[in-house]
C-alpha atoms as a PDB file:
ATOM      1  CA  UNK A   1      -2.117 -19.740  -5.585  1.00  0.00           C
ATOM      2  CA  UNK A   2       0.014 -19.491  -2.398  1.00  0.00           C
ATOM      3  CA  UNK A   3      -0.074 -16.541  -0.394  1.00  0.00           C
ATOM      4  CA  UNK A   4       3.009 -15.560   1.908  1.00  0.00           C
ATOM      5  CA  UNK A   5       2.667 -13.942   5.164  1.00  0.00           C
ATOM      6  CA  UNK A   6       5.021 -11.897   7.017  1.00  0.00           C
ATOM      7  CA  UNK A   7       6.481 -13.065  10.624  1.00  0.00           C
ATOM      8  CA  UNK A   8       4.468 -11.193  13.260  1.00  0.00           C
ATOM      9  CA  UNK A   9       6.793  -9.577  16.353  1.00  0.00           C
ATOM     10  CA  UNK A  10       5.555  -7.889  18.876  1.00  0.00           C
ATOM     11  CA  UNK A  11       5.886  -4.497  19.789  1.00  0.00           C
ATOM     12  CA  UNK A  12       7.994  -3.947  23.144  1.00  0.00           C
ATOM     13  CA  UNK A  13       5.918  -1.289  24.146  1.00  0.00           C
ATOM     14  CA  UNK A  14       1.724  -1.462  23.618  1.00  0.00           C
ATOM     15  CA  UNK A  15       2.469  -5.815  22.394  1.00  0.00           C
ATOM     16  CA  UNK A  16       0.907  -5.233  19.426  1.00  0.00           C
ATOM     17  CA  UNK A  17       1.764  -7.849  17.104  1.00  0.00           C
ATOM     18  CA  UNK A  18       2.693  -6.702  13.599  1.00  0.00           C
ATOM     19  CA  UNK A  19       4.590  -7.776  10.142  1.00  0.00           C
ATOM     20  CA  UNK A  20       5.807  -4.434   9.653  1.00  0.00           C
ATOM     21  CA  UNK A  21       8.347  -4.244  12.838  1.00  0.00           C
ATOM     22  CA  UNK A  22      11.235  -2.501  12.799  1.00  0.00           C
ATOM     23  CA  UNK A  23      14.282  -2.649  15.830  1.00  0.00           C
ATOM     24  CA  UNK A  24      16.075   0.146  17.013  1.00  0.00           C
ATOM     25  CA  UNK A  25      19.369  -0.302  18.620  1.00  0.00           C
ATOM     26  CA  UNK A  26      20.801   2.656  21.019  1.00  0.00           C
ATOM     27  CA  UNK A  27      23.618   1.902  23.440  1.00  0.00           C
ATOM     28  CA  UNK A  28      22.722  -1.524  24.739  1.00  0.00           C
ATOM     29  CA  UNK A  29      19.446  -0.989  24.458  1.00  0.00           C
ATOM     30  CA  UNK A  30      17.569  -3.183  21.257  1.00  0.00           C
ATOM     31  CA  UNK A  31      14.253  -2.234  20.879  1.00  0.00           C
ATOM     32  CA  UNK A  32      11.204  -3.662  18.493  1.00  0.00           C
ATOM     33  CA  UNK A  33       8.480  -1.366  17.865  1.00  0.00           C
ATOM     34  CA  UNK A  34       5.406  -1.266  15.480  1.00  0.00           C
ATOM     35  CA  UNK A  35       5.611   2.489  14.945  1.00  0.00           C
ATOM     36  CA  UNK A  36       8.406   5.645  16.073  1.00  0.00           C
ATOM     37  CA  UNK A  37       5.236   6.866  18.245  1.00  0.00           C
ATOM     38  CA  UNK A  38       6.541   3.299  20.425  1.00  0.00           C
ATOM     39  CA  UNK A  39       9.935   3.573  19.909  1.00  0.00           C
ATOM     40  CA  UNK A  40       9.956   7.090  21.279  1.00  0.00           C
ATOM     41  CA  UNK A  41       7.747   6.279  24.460  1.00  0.00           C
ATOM     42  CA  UNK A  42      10.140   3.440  25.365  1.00  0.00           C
ATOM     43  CA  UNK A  43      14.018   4.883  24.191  1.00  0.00           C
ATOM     44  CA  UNK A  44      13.774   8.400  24.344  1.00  0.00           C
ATOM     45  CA  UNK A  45      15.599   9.922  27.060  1.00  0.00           C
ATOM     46  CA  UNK A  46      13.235  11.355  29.652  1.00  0.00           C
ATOM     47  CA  UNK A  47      13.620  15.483  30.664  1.00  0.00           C
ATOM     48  CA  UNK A  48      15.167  15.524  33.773  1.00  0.00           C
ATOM     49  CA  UNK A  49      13.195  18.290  35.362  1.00  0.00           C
ATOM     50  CA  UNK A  50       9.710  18.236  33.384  1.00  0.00           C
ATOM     51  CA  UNK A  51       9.408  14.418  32.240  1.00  0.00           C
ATOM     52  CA  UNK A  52       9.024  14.619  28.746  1.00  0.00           C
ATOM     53  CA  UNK A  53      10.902  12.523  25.958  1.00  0.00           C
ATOM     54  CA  UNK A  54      12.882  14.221  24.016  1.00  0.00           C
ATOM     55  CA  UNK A  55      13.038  13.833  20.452  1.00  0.00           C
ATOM     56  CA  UNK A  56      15.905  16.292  19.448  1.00  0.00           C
ATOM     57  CA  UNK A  57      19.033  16.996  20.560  1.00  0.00           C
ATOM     58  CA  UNK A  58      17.703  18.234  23.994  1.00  0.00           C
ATOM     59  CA  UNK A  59      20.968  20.183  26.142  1.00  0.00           C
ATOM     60  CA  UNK A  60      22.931  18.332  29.138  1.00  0.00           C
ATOM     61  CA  UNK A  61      25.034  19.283  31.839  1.00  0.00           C
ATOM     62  CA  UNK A  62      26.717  17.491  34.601  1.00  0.00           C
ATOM     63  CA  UNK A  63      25.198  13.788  32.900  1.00  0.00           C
ATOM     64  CA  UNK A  64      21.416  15.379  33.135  1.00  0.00           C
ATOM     65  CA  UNK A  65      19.526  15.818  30.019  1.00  0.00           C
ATOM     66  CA  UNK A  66      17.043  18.141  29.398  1.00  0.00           C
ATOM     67  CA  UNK A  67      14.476  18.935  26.621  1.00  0.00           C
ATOM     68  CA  UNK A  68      15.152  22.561  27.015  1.00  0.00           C
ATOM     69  CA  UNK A  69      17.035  25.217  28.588  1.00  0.00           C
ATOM     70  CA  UNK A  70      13.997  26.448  30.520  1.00  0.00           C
ATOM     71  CA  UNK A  71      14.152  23.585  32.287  1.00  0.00           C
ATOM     72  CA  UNK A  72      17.424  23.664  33.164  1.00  0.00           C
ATOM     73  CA  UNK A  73      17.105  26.983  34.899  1.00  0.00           C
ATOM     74  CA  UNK A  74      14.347  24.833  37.352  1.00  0.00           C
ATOM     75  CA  UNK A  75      16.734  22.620  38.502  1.00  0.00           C
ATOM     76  CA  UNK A  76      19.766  25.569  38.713  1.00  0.00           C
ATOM     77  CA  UNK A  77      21.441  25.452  35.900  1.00  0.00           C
ATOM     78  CA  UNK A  78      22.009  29.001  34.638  1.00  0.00           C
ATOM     79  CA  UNK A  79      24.579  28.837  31.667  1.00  0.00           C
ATOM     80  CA  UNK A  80      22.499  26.134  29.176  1.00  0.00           C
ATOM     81  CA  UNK A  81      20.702  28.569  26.367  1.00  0.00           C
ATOM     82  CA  UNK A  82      18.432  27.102  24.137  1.00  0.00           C
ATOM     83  CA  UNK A  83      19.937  29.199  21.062  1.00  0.00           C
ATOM     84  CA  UNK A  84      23.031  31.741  20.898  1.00  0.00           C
END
């Protein structure tokens, strides 16, 4: 009886070596991660004002990003609302 193993990668963010991989691609960016927890903590786009990565949609103005409108108004951005 034979037993087949799975190619190990390594994660790009904690190195964690794993058969269960998976790459994301964003922009030119190519990432391999062992879980989204990774992925996240290396490709998410970072809030401008507070730091944090955000994991939705996030608003933008002027090529900033950030996770809410909240933090917007920080920076002096007055017309960003997080709903309608």
């Amino acid at each position: 009886m034979t037993t087949s193993h799975a190619e190990l990668k390594t994660c790009d963010t904690c190195g964690n070596e794993y058969d269960k991989t998976f790459t994301v691609h964003w922009g030119e960016q190519v990432g391999t991660f062992d879980s989204f927890e990774c992925a996240a903590h290396l490709m998410a786009p970072a809030c401008h004002h507070c730091g944090c990565r955000i994991l939705g949609h996030g608003v933008e103005t002027d090529g900033a990003i950030f996770c809410c409108a909240s933090c917007a108004r920080h920076v002096g951005e007055h017309e960003l609302v997080d709903r309608a």
